[in-house]
PDB file of N, CA and C in Angstrom:
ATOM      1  N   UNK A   1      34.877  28.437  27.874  1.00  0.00           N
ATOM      2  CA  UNK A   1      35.505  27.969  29.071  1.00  0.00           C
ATOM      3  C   UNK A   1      36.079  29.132  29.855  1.00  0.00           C
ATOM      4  N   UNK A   2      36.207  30.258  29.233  1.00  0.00           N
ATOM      5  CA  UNK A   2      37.327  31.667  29.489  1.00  0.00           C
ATOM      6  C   UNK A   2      36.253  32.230  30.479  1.00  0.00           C
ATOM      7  N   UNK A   3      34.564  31.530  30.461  1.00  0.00           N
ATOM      8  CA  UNK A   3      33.210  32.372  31.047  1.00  0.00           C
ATOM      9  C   UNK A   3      33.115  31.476  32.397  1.00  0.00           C
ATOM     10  N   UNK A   4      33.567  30.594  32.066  1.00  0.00           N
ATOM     11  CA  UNK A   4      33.088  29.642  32.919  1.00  0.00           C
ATOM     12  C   UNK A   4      33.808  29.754  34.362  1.00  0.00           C
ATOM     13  N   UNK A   5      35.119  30.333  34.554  1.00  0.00           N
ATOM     14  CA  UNK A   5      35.723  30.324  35.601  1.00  0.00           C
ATOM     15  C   UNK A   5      35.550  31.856  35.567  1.00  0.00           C
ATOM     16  N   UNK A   6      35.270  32.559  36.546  1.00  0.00           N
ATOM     17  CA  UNK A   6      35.211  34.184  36.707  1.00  0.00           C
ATOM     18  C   UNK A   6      35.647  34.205  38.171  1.00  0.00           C
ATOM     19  N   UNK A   7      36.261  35.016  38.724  1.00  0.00           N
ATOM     20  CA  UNK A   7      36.558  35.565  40.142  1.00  0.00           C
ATOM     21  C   UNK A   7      35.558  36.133  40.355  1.00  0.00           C
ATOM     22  N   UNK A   8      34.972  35.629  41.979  1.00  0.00           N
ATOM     23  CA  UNK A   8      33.628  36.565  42.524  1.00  0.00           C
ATOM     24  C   UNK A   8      33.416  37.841  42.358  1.00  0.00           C
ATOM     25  N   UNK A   9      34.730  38.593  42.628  1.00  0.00           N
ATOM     26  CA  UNK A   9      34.662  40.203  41.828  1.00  0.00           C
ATOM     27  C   UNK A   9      33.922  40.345  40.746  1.00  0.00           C
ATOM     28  N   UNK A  10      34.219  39.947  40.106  1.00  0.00           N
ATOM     29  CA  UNK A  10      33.631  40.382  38.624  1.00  0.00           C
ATOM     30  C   UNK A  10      32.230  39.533  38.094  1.00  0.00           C
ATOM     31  N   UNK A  11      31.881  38.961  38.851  1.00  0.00           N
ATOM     32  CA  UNK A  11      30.763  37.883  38.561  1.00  0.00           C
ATOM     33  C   UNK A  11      29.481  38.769  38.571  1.00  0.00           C
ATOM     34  N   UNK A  12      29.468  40.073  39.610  1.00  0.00           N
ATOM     35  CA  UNK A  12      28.324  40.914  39.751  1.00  0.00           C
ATOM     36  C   UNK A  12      28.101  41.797  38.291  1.00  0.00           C
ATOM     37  N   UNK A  13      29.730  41.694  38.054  1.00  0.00           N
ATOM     38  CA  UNK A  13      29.318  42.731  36.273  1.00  0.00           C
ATOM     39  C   UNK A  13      28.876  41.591  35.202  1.00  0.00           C
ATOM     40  N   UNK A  14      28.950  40.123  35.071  1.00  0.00           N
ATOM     41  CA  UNK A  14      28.681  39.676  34.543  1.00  0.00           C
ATOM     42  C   UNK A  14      27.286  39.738  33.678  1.00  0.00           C
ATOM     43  N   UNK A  15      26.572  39.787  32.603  1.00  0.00           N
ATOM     44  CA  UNK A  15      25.369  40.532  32.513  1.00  0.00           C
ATOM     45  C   UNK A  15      24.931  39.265  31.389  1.00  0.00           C
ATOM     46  N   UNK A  16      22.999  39.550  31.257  1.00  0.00           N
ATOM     47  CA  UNK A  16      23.089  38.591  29.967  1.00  0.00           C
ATOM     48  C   UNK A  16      23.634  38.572  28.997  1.00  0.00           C
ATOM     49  N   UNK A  17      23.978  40.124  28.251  1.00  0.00           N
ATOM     50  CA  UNK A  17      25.117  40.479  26.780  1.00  0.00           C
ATOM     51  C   UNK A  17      26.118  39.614  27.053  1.00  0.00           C
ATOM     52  N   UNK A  18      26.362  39.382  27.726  1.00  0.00           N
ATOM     53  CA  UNK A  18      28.506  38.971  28.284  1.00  0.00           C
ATOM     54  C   UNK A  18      27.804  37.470  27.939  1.00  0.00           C
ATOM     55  N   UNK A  19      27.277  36.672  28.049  1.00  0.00           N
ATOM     56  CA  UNK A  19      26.608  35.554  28.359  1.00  0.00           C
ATOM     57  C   UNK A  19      26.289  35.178  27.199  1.00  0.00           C
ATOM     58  N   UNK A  20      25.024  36.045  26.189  1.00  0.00           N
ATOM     59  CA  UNK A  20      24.447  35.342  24.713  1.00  0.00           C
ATOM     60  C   UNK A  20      25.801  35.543  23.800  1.00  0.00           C
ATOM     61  N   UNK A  21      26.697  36.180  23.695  1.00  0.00           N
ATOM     62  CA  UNK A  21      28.012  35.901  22.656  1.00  0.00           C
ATOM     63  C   UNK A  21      28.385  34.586  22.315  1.00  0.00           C
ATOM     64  N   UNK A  22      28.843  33.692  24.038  1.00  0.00           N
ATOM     65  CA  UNK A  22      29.563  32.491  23.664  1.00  0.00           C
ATOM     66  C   UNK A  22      28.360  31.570  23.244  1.00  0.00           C
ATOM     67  N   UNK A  23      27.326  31.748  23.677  1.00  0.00           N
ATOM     68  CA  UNK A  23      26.186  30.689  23.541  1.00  0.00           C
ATOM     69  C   UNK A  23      25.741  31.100  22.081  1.00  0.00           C
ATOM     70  N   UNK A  24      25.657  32.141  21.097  1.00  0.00           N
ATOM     71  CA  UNK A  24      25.490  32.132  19.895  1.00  0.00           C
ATOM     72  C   UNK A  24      26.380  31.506  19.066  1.00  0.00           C
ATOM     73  N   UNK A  25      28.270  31.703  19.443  1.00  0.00           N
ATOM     74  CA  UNK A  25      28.497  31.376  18.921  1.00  0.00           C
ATOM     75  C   UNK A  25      28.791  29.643  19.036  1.00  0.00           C
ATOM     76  N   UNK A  26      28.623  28.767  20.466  1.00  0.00           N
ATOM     77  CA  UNK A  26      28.266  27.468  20.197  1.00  0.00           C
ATOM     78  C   UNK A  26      26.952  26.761  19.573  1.00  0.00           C
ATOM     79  N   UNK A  27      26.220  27.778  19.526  1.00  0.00           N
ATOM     80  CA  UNK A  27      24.452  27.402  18.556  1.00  0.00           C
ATOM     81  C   UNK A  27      25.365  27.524  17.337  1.00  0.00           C
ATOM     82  N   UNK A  28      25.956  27.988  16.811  1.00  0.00           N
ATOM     83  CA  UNK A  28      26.788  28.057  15.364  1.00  0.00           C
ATOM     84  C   UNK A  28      27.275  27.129  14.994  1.00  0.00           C
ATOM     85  N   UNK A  29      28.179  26.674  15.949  1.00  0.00           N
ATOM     86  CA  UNK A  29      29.270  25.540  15.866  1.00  0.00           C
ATOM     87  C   UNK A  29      27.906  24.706  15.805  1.00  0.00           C
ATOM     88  N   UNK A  30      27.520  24.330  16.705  1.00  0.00           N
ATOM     89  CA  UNK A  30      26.619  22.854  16.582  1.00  0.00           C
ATOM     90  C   UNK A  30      26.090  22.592  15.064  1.00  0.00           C
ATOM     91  N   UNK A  31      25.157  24.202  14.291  1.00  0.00           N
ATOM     92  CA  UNK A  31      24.707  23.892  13.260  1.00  0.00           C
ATOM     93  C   UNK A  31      25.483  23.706  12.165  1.00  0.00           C
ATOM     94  N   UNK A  32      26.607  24.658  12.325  1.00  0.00           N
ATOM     95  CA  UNK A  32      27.969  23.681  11.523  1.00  0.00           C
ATOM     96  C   UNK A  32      27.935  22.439  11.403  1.00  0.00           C
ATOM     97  N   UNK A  33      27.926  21.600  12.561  1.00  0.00           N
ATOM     98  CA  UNK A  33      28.435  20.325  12.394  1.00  0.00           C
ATOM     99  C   UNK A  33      27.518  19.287  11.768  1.00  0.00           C
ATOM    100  N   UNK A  34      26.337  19.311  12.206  1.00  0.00           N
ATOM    101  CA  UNK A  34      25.163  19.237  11.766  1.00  0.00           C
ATOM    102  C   UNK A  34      24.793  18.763  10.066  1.00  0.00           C
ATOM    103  N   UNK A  35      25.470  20.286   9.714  1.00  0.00           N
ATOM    104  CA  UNK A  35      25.102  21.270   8.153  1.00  0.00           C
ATOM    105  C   UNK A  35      26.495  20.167   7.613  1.00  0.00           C
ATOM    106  N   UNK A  36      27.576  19.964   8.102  1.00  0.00           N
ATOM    107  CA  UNK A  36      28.683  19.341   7.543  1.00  0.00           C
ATOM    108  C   UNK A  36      28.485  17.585   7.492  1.00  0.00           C
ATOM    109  N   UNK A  37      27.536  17.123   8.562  1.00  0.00           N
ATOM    110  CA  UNK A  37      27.163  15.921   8.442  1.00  0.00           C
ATOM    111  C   UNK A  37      26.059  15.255   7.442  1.00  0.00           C
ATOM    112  N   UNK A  38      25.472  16.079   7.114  1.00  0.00           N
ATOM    113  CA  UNK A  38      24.267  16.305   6.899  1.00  0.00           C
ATOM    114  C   UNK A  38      24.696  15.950   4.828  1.00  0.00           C
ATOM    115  N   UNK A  39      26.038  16.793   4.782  1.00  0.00           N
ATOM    116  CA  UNK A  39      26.713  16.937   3.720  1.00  0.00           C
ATOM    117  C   UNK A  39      27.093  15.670   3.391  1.00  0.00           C
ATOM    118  N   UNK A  40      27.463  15.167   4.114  1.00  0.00           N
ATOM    119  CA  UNK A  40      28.493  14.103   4.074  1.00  0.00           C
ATOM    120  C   UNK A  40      27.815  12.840   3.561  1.00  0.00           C
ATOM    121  N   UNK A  41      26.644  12.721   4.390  1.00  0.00           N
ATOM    122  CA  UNK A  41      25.669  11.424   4.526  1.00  0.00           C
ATOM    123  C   UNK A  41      25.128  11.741   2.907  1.00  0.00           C
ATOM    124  N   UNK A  42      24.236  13.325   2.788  1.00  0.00           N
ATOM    125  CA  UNK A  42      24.003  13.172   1.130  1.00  0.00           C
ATOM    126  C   UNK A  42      24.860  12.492   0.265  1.00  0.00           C
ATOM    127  N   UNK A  43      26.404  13.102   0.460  1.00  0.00           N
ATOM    128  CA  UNK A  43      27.421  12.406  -0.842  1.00  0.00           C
ATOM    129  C   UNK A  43      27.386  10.853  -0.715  1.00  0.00           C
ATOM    130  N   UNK A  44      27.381  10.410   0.245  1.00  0.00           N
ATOM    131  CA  UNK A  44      27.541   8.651   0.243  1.00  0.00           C
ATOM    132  C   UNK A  44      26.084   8.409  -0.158  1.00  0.00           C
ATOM    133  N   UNK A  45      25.293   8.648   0.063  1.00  0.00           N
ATOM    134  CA  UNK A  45      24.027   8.057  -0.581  1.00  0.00           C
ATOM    135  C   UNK A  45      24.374   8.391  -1.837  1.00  0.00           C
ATOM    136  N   UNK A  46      24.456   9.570  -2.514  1.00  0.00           N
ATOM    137  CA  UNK A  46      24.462   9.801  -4.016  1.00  0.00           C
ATOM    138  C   UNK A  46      25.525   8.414  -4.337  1.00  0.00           C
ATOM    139  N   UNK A  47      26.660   8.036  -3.784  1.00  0.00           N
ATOM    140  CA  UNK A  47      27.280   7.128  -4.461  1.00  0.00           C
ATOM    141  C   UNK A  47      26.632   5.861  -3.821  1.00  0.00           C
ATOM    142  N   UNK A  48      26.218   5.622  -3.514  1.00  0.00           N
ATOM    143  CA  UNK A  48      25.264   4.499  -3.247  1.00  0.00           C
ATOM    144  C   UNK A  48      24.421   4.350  -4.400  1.00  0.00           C
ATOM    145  N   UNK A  49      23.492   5.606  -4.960  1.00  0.00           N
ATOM    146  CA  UNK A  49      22.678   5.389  -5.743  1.00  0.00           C
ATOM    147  C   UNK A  49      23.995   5.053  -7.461  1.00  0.00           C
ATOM    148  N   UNK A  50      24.595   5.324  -7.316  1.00  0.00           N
ATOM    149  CA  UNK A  50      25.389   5.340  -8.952  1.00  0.00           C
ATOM    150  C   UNK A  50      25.445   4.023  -8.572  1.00  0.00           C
ATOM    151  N   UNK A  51      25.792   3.103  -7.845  1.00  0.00           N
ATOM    152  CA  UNK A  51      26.135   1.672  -7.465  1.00  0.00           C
ATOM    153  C   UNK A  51      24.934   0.282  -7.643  1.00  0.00           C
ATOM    154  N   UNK A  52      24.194   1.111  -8.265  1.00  0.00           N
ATOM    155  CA  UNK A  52      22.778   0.604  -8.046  1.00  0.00           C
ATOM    156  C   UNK A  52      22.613  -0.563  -9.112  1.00  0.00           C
ATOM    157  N   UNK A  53      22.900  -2.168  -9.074  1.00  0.00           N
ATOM    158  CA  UNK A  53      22.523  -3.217  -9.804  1.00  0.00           C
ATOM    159  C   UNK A  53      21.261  -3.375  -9.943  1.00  0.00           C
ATOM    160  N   UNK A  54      20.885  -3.710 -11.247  1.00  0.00           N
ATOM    161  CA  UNK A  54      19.485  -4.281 -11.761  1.00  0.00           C
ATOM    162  C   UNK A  54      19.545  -5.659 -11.553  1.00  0.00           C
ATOM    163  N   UNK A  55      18.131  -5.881 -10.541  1.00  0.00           N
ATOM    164  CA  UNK A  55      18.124  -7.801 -10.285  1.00  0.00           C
ATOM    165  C   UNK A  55      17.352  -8.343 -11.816  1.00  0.00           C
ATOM    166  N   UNK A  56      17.440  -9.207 -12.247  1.00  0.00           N
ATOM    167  CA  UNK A  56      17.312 -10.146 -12.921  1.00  0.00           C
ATOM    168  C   UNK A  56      15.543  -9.813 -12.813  1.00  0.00           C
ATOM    169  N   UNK A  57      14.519  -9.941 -13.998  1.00  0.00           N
ATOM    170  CA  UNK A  57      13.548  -9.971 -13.060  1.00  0.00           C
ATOM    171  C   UNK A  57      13.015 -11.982 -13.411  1.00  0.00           C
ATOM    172  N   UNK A  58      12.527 -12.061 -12.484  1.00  0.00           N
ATOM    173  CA  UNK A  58      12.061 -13.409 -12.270  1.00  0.00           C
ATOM    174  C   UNK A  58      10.139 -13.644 -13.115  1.00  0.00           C
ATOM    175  N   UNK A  59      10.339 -14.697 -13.828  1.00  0.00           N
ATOM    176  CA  UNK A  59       9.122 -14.778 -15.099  1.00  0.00           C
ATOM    177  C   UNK A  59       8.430 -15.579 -13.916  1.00  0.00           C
ATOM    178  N   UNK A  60       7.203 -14.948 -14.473  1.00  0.00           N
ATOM    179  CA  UNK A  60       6.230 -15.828 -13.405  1.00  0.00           C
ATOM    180  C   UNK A  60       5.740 -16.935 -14.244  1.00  0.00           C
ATOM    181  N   UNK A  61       5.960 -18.184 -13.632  1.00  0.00           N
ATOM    182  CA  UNK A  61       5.389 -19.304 -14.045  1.00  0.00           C
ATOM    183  C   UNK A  61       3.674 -19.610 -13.480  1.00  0.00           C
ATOM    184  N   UNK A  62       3.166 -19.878 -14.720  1.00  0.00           N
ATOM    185  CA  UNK A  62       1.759 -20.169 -14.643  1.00  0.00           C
ATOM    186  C   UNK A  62       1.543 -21.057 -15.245  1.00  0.00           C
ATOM    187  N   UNK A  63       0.998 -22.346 -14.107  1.00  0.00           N
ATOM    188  CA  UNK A  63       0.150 -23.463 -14.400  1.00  0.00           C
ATOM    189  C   UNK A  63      -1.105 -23.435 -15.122  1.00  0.00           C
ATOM    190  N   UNK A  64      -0.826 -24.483 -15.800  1.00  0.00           N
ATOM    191  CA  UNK A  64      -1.793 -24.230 -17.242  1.00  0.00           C
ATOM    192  C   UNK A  64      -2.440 -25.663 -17.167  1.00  0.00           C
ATOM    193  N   UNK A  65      -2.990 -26.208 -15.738  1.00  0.00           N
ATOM    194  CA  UNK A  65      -3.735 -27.303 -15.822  1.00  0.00           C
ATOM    195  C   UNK A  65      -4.970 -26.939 -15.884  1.00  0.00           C
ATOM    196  N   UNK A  66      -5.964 -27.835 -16.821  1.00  0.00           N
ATOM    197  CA  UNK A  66      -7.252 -27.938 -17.047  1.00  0.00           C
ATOM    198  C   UNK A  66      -7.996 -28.209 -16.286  1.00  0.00           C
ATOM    199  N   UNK A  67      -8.345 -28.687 -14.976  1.00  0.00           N
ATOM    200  CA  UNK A  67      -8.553 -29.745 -14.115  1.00  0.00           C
ATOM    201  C   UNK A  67      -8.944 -28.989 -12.678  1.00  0.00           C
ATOM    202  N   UNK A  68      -8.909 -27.056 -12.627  1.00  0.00           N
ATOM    203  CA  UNK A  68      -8.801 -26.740 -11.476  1.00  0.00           C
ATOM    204  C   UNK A  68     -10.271 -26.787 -10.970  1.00  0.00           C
ATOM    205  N   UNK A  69     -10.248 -26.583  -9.746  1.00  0.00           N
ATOM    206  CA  UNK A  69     -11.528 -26.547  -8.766  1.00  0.00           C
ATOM    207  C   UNK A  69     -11.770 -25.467  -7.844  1.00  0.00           C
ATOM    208  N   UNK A  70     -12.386 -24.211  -8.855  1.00  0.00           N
ATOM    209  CA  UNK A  70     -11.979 -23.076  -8.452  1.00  0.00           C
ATOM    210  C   UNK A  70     -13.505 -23.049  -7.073  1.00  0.00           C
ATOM    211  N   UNK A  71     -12.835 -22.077  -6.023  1.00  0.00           N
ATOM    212  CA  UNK A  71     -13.209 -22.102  -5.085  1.00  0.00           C
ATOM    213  C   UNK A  71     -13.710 -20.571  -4.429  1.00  0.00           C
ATOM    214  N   UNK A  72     -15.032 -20.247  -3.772  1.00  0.00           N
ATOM    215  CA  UNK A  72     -15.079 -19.033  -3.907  1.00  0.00           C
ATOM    216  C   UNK A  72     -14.464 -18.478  -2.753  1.00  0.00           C
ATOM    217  N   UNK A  73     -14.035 -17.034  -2.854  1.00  0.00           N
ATOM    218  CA  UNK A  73     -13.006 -16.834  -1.621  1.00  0.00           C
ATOM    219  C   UNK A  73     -13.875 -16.326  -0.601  1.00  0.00           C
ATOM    220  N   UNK A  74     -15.101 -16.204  -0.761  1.00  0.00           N
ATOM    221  CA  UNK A  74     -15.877 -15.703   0.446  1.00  0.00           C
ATOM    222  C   UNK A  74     -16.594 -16.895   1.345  1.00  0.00           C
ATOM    223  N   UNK A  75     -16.493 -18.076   0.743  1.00  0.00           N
ATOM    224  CA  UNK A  75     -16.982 -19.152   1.108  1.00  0.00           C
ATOM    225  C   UNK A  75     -16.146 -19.610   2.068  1.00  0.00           C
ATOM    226  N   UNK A  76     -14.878 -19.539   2.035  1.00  0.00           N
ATOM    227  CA  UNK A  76     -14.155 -19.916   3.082  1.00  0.00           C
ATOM    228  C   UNK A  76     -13.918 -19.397   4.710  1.00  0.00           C
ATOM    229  N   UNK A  77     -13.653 -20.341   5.249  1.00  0.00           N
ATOM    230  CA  UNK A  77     -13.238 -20.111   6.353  1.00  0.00           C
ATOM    231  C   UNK A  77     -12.347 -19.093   7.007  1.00  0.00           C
ATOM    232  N   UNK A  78     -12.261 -18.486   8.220  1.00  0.00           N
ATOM    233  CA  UNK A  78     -11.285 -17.503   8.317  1.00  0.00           C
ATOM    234  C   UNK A  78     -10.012 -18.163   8.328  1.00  0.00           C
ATOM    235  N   UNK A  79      -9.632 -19.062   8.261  1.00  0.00           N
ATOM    236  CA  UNK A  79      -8.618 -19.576   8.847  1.00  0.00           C
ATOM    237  C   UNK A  79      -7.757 -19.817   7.071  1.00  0.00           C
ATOM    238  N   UNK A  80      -8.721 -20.294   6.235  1.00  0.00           N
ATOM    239  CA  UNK A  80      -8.275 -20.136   5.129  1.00  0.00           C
ATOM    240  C   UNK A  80      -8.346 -19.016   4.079  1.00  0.00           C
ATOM    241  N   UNK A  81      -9.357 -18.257   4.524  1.00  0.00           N
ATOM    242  CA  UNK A  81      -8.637 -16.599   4.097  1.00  0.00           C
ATOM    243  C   UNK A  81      -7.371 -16.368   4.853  1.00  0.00           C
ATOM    244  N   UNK A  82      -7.138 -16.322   6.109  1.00  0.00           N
ATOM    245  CA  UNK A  82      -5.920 -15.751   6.657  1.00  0.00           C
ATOM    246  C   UNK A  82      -4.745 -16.350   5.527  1.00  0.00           C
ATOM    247  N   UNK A  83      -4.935 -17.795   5.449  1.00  0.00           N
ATOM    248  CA  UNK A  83      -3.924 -18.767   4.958  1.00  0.00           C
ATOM    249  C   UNK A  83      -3.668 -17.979   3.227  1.00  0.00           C
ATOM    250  N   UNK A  84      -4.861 -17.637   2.538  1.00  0.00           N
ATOM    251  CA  UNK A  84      -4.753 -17.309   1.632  1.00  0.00           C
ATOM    252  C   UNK A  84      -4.231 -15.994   0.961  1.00  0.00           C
ATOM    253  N   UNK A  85      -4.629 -15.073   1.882  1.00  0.00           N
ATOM    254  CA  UNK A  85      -3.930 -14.225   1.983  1.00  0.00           C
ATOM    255  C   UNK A  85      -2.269 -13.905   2.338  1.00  0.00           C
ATOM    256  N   UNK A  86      -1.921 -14.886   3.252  1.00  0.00           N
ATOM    257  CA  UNK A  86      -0.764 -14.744   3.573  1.00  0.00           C
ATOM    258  C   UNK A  86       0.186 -15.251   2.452  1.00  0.00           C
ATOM    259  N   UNK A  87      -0.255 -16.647   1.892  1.00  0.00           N
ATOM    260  CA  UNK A  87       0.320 -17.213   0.455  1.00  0.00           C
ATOM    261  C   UNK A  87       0.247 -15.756  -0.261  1.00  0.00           C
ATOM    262  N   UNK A  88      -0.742 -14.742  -0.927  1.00  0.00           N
ATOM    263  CA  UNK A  88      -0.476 -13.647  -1.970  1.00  0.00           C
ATOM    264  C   UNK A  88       0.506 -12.502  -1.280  1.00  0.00           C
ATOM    265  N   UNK A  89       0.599 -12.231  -0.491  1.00  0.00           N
ATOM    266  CA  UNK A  89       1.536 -11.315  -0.149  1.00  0.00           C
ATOM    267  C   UNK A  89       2.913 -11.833   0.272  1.00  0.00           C
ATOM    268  N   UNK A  90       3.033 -13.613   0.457  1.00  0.00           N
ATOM    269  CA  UNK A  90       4.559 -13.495   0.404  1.00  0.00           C
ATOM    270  C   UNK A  90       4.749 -13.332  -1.313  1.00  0.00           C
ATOM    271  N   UNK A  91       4.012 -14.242  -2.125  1.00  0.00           N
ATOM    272  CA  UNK A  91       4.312 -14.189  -3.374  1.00  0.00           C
ATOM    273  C   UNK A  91       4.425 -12.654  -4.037  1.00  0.00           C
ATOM    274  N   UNK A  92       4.026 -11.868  -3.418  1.00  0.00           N
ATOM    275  CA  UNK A  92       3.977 -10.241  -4.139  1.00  0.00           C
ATOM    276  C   UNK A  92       5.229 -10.219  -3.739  1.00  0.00           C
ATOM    277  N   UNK A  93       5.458 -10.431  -2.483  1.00  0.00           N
ATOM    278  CA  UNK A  93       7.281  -9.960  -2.107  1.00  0.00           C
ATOM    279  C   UNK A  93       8.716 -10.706  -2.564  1.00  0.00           C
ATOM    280  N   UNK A  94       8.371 -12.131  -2.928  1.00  0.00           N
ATOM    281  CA  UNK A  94       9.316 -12.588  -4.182  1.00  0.00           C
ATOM    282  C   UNK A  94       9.010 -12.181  -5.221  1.00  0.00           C
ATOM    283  N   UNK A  95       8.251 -11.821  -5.857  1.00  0.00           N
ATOM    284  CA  UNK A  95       8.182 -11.516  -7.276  1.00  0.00           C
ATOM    285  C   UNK A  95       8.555 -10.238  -7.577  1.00  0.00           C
ATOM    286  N   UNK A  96       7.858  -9.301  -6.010  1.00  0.00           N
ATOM    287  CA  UNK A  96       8.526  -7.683  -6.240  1.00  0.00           C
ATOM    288  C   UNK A  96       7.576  -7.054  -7.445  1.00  0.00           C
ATOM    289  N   UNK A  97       6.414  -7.443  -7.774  1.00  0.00           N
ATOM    290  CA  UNK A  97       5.314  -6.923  -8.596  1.00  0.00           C
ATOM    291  C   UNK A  97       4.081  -6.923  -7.883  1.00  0.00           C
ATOM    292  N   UNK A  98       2.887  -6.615  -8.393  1.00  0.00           N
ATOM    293  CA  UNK A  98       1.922  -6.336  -7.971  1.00  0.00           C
ATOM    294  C   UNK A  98       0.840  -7.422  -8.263  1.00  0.00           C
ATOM    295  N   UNK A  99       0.453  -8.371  -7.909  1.00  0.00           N
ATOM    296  CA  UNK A  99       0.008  -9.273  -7.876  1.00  0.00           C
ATOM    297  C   UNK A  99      -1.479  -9.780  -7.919  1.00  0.00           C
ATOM    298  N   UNK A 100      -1.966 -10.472  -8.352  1.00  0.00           N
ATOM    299  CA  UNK A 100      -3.816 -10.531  -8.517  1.00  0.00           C
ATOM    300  C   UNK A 100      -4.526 -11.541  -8.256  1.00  0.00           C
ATOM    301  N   UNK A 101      -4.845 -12.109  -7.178  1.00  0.00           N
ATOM    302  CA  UNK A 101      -5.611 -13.249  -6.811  1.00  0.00           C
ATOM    303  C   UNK A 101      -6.698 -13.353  -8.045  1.00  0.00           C
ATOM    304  N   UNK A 102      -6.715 -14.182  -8.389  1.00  0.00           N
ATOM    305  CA  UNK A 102      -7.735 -15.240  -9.632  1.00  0.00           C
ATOM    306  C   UNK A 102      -8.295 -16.241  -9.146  1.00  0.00           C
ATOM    307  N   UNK A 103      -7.720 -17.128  -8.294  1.00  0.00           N
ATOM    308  CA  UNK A 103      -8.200 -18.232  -8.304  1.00  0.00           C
ATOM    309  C   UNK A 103      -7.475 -18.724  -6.953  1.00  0.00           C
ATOM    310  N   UNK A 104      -9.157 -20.017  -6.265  1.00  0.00           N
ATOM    311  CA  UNK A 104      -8.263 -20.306  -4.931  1.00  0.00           C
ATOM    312  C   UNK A 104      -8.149 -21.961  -4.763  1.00  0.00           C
ATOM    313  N   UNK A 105      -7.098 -22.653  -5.189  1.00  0.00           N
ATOM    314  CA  UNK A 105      -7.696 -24.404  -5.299  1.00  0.00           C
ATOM    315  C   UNK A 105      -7.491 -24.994  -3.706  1.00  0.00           C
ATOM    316  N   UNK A 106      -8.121 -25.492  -3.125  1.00  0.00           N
ATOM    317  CA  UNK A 106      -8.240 -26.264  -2.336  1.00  0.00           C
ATOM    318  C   UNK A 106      -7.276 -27.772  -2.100  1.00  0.00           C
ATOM    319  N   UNK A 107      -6.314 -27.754  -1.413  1.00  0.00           N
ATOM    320  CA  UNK A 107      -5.571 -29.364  -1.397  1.00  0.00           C
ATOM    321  C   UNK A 107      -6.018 -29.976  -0.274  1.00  0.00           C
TER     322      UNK A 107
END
């Protein structure tokens, strides 16, 4: 701020040297703050991670009827691939495992 106000006199001696000082040392400060935030955010995540609960995991139930009418998945319609597909990937995302189409029954 001490650069910023100069009397016209002296404005002609003003030079780039006089000039890169304060601007190095606010490139400093900035990466300071930066380097100190930067700090900060690591430590709360690290305690985030110590905080870390194990969910329950959920048993997959499998129907064990005799009776199915398995269906081929290329035979179908787009409309029931879309459908079918969309049923396995919500089920991958409740279960939170990796999941394996087997079989497609028709209602």
């Amino acid at each position: 701020m001490l650069y910023a106000v100069i009397s016209p006199e002296k404005q002609e001696s003003f030079g780039f040297v006089d000039g890169l000082i304060p601007s190095l040392i606010c490139i400093l400060i900035v990466f300071a703050v930066l380097a100190l935030l930067a700090t900060i955010l690591w430590l709360i995540n690290k305690i985030k991670w110590l905080d870390v609960k194990e969910k329950p995991k959920q048993e997959v139930k499998s129907s064990t009827s005799t009776t199915r009418e398995h269906i081929d998945f290329e035979a179908l319609d787009d409309d029931a691939k879309a459908a079918v597909l969309a049923a396995t990937i919500d089920y991958r995302e409740e279960v939170k495992t990796d999941v394996e189409l087997i079989s497609v029954k028709e209602i």
